[in-house]
Protein backbone atom coordinates (compact mmCIF):
# COMPACT_ATOMS: atom_id res chain seq x y z
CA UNK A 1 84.57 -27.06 137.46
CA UNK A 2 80.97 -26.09 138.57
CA UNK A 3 81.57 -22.93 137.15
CA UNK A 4 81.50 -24.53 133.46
CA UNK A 5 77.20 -24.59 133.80
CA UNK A 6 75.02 -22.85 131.49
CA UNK A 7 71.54 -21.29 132.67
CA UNK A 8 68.51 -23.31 132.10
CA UNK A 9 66.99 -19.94 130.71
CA UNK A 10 69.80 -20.15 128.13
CA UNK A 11 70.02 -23.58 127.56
CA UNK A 12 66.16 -23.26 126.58
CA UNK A 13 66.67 -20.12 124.41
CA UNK A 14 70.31 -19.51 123.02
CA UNK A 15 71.92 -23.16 122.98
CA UNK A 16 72.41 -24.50 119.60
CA UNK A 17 71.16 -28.08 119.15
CA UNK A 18 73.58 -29.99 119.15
CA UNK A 19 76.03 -28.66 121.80
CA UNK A 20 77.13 -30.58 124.68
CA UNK A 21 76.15 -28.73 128.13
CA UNK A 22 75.90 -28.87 131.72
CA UNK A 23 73.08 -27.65 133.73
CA UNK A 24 72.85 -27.65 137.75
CA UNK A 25 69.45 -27.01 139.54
CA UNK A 26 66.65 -28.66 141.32
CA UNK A 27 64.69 -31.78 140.78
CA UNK A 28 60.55 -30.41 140.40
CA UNK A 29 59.61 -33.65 138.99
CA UNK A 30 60.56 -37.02 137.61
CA UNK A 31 58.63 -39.28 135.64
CA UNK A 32 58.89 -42.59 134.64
CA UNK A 33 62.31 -43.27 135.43
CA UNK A 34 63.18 -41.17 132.57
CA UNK A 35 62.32 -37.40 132.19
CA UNK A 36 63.85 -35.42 134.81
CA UNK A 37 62.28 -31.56 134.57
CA UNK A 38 65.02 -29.53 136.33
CA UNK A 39 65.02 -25.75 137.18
CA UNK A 40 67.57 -23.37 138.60
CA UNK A 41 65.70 -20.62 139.32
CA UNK A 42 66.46 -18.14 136.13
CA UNK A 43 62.98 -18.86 134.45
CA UNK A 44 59.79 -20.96 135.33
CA UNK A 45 60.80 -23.05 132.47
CA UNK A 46 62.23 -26.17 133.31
CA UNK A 47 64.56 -28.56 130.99
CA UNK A 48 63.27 -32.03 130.38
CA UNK A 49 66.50 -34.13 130.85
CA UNK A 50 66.01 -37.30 129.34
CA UNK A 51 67.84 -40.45 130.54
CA UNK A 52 68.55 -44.02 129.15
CA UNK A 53 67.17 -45.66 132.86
CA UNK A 54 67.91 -48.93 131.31
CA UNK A 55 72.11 -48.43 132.08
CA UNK A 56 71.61 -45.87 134.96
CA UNK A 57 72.27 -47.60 137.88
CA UNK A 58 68.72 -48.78 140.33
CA UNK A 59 70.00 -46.55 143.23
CA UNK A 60 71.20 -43.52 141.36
CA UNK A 61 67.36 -43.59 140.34
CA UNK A 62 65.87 -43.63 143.58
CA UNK A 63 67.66 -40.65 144.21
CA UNK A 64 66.50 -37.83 141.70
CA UNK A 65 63.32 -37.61 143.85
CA UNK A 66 61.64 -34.10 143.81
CA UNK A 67 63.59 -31.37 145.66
CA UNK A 68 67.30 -32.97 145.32
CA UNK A 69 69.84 -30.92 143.63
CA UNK A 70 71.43 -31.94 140.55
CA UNK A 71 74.46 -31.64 138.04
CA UNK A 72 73.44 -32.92 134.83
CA UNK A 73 75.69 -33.42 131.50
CA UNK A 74 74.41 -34.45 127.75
CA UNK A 75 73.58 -33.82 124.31
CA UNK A 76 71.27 -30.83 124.02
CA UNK A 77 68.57 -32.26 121.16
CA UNK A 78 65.65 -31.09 119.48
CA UNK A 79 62.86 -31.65 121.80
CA UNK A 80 60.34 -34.73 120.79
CA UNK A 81 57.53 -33.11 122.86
CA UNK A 82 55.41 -30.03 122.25
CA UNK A 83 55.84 -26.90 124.25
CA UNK A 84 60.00 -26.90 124.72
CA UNK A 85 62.45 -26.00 121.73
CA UNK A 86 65.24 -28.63 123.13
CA UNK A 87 66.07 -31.65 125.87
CA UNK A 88 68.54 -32.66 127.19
CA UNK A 89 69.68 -35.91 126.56
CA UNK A 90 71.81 -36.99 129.58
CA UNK A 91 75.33 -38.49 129.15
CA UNK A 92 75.76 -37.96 132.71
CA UNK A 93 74.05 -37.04 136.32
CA UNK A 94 75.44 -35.90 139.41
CA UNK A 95 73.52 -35.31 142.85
CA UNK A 96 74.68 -32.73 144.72
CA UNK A 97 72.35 -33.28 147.75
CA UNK A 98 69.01 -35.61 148.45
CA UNK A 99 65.81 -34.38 149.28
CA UNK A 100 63.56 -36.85 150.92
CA UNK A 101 60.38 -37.02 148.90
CA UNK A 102 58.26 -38.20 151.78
CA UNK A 103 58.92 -35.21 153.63
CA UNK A 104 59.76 -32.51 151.07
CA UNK A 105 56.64 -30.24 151.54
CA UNK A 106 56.37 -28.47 147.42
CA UNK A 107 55.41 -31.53 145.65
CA UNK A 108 54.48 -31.15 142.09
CA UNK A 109 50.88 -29.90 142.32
CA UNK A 110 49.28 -26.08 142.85
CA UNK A 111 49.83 -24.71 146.70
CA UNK A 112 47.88 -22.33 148.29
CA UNK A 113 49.60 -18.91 149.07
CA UNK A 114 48.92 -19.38 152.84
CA UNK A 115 50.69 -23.23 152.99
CA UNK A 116 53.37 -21.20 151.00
CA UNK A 117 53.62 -18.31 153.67
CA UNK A 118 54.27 -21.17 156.08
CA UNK A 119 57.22 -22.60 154.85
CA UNK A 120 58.51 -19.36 153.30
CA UNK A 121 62.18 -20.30 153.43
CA UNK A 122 61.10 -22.71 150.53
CA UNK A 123 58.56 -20.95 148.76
CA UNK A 124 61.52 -19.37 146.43
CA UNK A 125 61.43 -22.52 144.66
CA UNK A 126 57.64 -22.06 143.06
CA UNK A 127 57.10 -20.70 140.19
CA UNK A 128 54.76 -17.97 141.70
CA UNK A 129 57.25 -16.81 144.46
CA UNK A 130 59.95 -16.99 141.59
CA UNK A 131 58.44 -14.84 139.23
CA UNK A 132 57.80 -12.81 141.71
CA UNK A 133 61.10 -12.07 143.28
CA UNK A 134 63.09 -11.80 139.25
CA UNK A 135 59.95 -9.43 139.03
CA UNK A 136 61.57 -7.68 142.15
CA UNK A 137 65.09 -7.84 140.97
CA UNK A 138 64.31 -5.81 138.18
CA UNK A 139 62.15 -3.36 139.45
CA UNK A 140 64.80 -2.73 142.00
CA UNK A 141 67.62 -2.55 139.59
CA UNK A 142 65.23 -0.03 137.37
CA UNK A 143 65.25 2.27 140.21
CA UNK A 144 68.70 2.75 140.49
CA UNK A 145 69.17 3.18 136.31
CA UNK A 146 66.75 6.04 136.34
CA UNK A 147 67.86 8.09 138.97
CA UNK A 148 71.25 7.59 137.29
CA UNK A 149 70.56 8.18 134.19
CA UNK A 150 68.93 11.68 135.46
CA UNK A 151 71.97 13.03 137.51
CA UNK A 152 70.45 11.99 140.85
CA UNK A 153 73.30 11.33 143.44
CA UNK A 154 72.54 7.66 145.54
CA UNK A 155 72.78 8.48 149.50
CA UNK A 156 72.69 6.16 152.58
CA UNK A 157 70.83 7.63 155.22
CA UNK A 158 71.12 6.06 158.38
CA UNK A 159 68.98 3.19 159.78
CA UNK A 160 69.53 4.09 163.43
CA UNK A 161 68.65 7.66 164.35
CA UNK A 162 67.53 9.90 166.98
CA UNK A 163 64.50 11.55 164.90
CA UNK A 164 61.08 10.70 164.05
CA UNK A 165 60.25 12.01 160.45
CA UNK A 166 56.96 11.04 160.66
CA UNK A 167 55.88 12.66 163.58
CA UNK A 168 53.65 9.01 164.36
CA UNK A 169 55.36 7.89 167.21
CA UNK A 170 55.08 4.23 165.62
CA UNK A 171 59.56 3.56 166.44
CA UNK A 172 61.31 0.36 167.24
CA UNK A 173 63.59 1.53 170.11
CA UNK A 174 66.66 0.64 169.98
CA UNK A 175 68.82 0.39 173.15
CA UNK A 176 71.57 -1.33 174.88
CA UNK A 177 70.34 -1.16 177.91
CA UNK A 178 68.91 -3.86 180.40
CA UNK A 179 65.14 -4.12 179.37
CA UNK A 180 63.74 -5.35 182.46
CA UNK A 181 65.85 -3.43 184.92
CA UNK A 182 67.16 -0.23 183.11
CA UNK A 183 69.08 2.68 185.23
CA UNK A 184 66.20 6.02 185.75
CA UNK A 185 66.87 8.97 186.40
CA UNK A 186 65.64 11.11 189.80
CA UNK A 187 62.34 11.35 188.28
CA UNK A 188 61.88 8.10 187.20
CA UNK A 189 62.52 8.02 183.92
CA UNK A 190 64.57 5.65 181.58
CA UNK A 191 68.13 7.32 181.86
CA UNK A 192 68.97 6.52 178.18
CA UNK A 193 72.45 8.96 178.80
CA UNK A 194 73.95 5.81 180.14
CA UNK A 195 73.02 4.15 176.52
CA UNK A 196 75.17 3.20 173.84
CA UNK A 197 74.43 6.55 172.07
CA UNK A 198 73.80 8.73 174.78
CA UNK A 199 70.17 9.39 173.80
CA UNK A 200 66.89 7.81 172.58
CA UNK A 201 67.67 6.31 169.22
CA UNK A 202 65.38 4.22 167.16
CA UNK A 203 65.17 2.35 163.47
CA UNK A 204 64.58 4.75 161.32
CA UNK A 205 61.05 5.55 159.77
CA UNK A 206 62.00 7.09 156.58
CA UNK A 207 65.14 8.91 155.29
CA UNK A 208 64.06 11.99 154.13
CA UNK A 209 64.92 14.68 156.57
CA UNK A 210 69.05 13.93 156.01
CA UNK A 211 67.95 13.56 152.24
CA UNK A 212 67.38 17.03 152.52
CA UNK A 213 70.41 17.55 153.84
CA UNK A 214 72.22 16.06 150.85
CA UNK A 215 69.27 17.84 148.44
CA UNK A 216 71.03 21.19 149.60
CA UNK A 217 74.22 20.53 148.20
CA UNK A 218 73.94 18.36 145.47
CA UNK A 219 70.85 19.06 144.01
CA UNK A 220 69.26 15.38 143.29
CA UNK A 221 69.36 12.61 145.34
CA UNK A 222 67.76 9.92 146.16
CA UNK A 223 67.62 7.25 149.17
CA UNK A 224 66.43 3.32 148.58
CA UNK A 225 66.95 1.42 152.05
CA UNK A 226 65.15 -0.68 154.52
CA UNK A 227 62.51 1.81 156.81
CA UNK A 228 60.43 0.65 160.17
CA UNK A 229 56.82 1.06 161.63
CA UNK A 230 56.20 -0.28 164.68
CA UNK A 231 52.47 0.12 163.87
CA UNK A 232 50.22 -2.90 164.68
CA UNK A 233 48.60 -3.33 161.75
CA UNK A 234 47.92 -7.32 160.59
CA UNK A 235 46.60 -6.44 157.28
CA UNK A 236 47.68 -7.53 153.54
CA UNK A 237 49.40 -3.68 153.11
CA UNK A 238 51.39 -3.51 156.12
CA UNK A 239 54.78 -4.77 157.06
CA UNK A 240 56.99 -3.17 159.98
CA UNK A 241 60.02 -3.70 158.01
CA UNK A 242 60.10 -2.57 154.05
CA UNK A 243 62.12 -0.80 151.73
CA UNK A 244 61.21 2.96 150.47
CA UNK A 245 62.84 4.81 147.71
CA UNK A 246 62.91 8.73 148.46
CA UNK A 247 64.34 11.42 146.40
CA UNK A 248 64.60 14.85 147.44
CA UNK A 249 65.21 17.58 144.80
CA UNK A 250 66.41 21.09 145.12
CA UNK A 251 64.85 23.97 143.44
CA UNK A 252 61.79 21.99 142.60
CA UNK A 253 57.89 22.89 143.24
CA UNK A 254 54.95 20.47 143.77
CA UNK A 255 54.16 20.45 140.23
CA UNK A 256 57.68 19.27 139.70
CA UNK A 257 57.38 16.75 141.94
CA UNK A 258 54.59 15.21 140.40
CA UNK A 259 55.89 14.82 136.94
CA UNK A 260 59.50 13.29 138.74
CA UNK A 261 56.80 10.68 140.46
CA UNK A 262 55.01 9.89 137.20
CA UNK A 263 57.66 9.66 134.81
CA UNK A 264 59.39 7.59 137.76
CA UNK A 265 56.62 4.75 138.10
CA UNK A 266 55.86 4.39 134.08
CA UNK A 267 59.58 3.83 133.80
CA UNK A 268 60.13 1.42 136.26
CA UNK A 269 57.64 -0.82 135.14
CA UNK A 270 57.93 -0.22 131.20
CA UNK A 271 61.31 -1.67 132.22
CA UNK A 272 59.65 -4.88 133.81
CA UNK A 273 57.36 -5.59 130.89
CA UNK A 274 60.42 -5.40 128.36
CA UNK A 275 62.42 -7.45 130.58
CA UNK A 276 60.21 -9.75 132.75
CA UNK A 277 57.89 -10.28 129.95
CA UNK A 278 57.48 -14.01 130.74
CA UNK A 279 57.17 -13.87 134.17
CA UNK A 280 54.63 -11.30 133.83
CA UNK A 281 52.60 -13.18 131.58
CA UNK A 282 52.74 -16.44 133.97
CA UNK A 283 51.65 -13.44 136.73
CA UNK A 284 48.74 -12.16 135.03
CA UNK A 285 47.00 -15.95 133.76
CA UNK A 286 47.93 -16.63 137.91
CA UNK A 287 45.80 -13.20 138.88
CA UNK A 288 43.13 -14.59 135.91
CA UNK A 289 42.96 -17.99 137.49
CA UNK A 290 42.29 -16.21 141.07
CA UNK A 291 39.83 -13.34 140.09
CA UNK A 292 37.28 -16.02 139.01
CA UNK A 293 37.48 -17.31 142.68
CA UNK A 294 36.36 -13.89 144.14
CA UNK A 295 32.59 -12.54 144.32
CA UNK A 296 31.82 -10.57 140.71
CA UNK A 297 31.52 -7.46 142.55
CA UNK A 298 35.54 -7.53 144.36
CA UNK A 299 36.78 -8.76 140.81
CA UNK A 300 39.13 -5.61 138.50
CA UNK A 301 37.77 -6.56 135.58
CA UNK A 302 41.26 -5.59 134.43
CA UNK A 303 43.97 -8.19 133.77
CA UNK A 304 47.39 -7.51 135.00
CA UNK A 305 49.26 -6.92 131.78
CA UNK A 306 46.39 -4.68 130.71
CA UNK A 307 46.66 -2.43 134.18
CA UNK A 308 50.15 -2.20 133.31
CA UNK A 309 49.72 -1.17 129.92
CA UNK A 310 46.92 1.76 130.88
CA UNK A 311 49.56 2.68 133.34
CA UNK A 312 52.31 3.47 130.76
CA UNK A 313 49.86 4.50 128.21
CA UNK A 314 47.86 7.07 130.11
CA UNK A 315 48.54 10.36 131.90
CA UNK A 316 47.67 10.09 135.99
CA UNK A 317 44.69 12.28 136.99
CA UNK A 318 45.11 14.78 139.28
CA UNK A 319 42.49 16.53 141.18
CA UNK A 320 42.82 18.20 145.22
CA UNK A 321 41.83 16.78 148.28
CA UNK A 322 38.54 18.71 148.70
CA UNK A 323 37.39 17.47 144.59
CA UNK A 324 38.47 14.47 146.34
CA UNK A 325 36.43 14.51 149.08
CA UNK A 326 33.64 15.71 146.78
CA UNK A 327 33.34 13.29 144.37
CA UNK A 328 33.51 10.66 147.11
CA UNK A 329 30.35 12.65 148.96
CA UNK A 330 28.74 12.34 145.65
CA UNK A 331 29.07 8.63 145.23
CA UNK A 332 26.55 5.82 144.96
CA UNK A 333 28.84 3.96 147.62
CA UNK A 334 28.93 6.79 150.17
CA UNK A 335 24.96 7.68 149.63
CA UNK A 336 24.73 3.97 150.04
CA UNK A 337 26.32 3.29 153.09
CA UNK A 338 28.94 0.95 151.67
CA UNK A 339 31.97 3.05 152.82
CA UNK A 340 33.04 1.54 156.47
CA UNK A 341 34.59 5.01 157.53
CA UNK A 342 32.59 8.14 157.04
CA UNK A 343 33.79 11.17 154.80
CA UNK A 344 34.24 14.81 155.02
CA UNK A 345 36.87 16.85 154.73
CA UNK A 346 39.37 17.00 157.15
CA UNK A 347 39.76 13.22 157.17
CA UNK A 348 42.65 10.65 156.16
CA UNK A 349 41.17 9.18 153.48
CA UNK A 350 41.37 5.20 154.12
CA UNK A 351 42.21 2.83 151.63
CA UNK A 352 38.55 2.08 150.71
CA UNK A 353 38.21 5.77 149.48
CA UNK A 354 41.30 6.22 147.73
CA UNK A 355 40.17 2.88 145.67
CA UNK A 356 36.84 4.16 144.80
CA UNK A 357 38.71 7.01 143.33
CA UNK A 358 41.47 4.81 141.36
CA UNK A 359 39.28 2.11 140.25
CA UNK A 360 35.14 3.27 140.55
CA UNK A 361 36.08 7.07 139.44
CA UNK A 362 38.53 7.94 137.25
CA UNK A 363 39.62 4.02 136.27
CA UNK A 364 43.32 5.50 136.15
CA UNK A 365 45.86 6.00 138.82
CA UNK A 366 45.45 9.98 140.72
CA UNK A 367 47.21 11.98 141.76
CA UNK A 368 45.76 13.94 145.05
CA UNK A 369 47.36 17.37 146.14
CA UNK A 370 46.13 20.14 148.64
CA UNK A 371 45.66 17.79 151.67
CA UNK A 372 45.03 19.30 154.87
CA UNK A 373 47.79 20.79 157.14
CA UNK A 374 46.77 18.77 160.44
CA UNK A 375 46.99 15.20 158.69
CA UNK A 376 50.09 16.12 157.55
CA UNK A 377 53.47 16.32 158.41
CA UNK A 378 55.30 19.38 159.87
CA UNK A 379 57.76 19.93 156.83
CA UNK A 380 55.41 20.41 154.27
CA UNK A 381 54.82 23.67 152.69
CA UNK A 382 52.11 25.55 153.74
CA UNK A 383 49.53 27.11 151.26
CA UNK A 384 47.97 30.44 151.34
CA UNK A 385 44.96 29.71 152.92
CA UNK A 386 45.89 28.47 155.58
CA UNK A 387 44.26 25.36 155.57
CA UNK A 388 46.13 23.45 153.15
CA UNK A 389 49.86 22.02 152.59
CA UNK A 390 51.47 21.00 149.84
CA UNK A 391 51.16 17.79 149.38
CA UNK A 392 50.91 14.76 146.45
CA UNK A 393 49.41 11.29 147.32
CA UNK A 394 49.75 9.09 144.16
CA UNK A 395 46.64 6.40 144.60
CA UNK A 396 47.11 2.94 142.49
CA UNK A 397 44.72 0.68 141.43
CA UNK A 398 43.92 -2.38 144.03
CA UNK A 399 46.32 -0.71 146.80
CA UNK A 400 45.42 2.86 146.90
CA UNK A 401 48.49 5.15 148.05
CA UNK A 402 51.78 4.01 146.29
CA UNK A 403 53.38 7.66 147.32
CA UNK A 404 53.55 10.34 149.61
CA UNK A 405 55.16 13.80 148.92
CA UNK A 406 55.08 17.51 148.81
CA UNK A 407 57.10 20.30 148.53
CA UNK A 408 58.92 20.99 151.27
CA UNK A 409 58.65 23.98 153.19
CA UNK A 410 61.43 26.40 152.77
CA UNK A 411 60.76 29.18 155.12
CA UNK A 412 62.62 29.33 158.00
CA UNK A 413 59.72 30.97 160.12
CA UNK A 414 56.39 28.83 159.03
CA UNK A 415 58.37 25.93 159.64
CA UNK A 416 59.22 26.90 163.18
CA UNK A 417 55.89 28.04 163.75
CA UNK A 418 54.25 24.84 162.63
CA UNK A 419 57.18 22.46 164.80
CA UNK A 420 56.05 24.40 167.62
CA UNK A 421 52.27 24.43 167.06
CA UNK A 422 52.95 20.31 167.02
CA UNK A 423 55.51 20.99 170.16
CA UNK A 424 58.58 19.08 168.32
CA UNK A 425 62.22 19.63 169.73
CA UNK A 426 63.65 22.57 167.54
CA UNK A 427 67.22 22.43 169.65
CA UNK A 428 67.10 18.70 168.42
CA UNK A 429 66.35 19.35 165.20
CA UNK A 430 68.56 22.65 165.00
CA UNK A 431 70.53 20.35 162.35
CA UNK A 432 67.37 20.41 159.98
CA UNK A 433 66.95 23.87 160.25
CA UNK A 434 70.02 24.85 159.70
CA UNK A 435 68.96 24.24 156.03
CA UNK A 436 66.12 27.11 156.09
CA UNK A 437 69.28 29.28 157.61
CA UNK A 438 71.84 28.80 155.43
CA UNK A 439 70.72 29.33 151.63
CA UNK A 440 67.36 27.90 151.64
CA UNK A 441 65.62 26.83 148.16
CA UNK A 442 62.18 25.46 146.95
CA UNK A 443 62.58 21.75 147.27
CA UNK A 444 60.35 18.75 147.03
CA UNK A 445 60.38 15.24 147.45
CA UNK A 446 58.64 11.93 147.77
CA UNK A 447 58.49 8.28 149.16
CA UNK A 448 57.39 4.96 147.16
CA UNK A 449 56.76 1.95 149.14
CA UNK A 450 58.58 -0.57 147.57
CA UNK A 451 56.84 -3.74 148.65
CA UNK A 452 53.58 -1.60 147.37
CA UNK A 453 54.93 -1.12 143.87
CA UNK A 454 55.78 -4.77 144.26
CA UNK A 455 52.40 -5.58 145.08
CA UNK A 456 51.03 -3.46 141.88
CA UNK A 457 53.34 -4.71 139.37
CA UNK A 458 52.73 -8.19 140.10
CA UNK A 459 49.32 -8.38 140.56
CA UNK A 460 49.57 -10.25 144.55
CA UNK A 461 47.39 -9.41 146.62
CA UNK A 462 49.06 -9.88 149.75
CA UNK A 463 51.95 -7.95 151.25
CA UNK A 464 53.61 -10.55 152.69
CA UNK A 465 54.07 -12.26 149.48
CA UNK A 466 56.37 -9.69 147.66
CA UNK A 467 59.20 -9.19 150.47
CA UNK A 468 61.57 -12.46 151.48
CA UNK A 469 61.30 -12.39 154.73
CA UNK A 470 58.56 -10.58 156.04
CA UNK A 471 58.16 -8.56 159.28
CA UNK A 472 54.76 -8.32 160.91
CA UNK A 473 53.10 -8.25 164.23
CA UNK A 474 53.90 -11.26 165.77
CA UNK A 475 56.45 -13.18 163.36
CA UNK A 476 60.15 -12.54 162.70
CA UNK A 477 61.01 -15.68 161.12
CA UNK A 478 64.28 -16.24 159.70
């Protein structure tokens, strides 16, 4: 019965020598028509199989080439070579399917990232891209264990909807009807009544506006689904599909909000570096081995396991947008010219400003708060002066914002006023308000990019490289 396998990670750890086993995996190399190193994906280690080639049959041999899939049977033994606990002496192989080695494109020997991106359906099988997705795994199934364990309730919001949280216009339509000849109305327009939903619809951008919906009953929830940006942006942050966690919390302030976020990051990844601790360390000598490639000046000069560490071990720093925009006007870089976009206040700060801050600055993660009311979105909560809302950016070390929040505003009549100042569709959105109407509360919330806290926890630098299957301008493999 397949099902009678143990794990190569087990095999390696928790076997007893001695015992007779059977692993199944992949073929990543085979020497001398006698060591077979076989992996199945639950570590980077692989299991040197060792076979008696002498009374193996010639073409049996010629067919553990690199990439072919194998059942193999034997004698787990204390291992002869340095570097492995046990072998595997083999009483028995099995090929479950060939891989020609003339063709097979992951030979054993280092591949660039870029080669890697190009045959992505394959890349699962390096030890990078599999460190990286258990890494993933984990921090995913973290998520879900700390909202549990603090009372939060887990709610689907929907992926097609008829509302733009955002406010950015930046939506992937989505329609039924005949692109290139669709039915108009008198005027012109696209008549989308005669669509499948009767109205515009789109993929959603984030799921916070019905996670308010469920914060005003239940209290706590939180959302972690699949979000879309049609924004075309070809850079190593962006993706136009990628997977946010949001959780919305009744009778909670900004200040509130922030500690939730903080407590919410350290835990996820002191989870990871209990739990991923190899995989980690194979992460951080790969970021090692790739900082001494870069210029002196665009190197951390912090390792990966060490970020991680000063992470968990350190409080955040928190400081408003206008100390923000102050220290920044202060800087060497800025009185230098080496900022590409200017600063005052007033602006979006761009990624280049928010990692001065994180890793010239303060050396820590920060948090920012106070941002002003015209870069932001509609539902946040307005300050007293007028000028202000409030919000909570958390910035990250090599990535800059990791999450987006604020408390939420609660007033019935500064929302309205501010929806119609930016001329949204109150009858269309009667179903949000209806929340400010009916027993309204102080309530907050925020969004982490997943792929982003990805990106941080593993140390790669490029986007693309944390998500399966990614979805960017121009490619929608798979």
């Amino acid at each position: 019965m397949l099902q009678k396998r143990i794990k190569i990670k087990d095999a390696l750890v928790l076997a007893p020598v001695g015992s007779f086993i059977t692993v199944m995996g992949w073929v990543r190399n085979f020497r001398s028509n006698r060591f077979i190193d076989i992996n199945d994906g639950s570590c980077n280690a692989n299991l040197q199989a060792v076979l008696e080639f002498e009374k193996e049959d010639p073409a049996l041999l010629r067919r553990i080439t690199t990439g072919a899939s194998v059942k193999v049977s034997g004698e787990l033994v204390a291992s002869q070579g340095k570097g492995q606990r046990v072998e595997l002496k083999v009483d028995h192989v099995d090929i479950f399917g060939d891989s020609d080695a003339s063709a097979y494109p992951l030979q054993p020997k280092r591949h660039s990232l870029e080669f890697l991106r190009e045959i992505a359906h394959l890349r699962f099988r390096t030890n990078t891209f599999g460190a990286v997705f258990r890494v993933r795994h984990a921090l995913a199934f973290a998520v879900h264990q700390f909202y549990n364990e603090r009372g939060f309730l887990y709610l689907h919001t929907p992926i097609i909807t008829a509302s733009d949280a955002e406010g950015a216009g930046e939506l992937f339509r989505v329609t039924t009807l005949d692109a290139a000849n669709p039915p108009l109305t008198e005027d012109g327009r696209v008549d989308f009544k005669q669509d499948f939903f009767g109205k515009p619809t789109n993929l959603t951008v984030s799921g916070q506006l019905e996670g308010e919906l469920g914060a005003m009953a239940f209290s706590e929830i939180y959302t972690f689904g699949p979000t879309f940006r049609a924004e075309n942006s070809n850079t190593a942050r962006h993706l136009a599909e990628f997977w946010m966690i949001e959780p919305e919390m009744a009778f909670c302030d900004l200040e509130d909000n922030m500690n939730l976020a903080e407590e919410f990051i350290r835990y996820i990844i002191s989870y990871v570096m209990k739990h991923n601790e190899e995989d980690l360390q194979f992460l951080d000598k790969r970021l090692e081995e790739e900082e001494k490639t870069k210029p002196e000046a665009e190197r951390s000069g912090m390792g990966l396991l060490e970020k991680l560490n000063f992470v968990v071990d350190n409080p955040f720093e928190r400081i408003t947008y206008t100390q923000a925009i102050d220290i920044l006007l202060q800087s060497p870089a800025y009185k230098k010219k080496k900022f590409k976009f200017d600063v005052s206040w007033g602006i979006d700060m761009q990624s280049e400003h928010e990692r001065y801050l994180v890793e010239k600055h303060f050396k820590r993660p920060v948090i920012v708060t106070n941002y002003p009311k015209e870069i932001k979105a509609f539902y946040m909560r307005q300050n007293d002066d007028g000028k202000t809302v409030a919000a909570m950016d958390i910035l990250a070390p090599g990535i800059g914002e990791i999450v987006g929040g604020s408390q939420r505003e609660e007033r019935l009549d500064k929302l309205v006023e501010r929806m119609e100042e930016l001329h949204l569709p109150l009858e269309e959105l009667s179903w949000y308000l209806d929340t400010r109407r009916f027993g309204t509360v102080p309530h907050a919330g925020f969004g982490l990019g997943f792929e982003r806290m990805v990106q941080f926890v593993t140390g790669m630098g490029n986007i693309r490289d944390v998500i399966a299957f990614p979805r960017t301008p121009n490619n929608c493999e798979f």
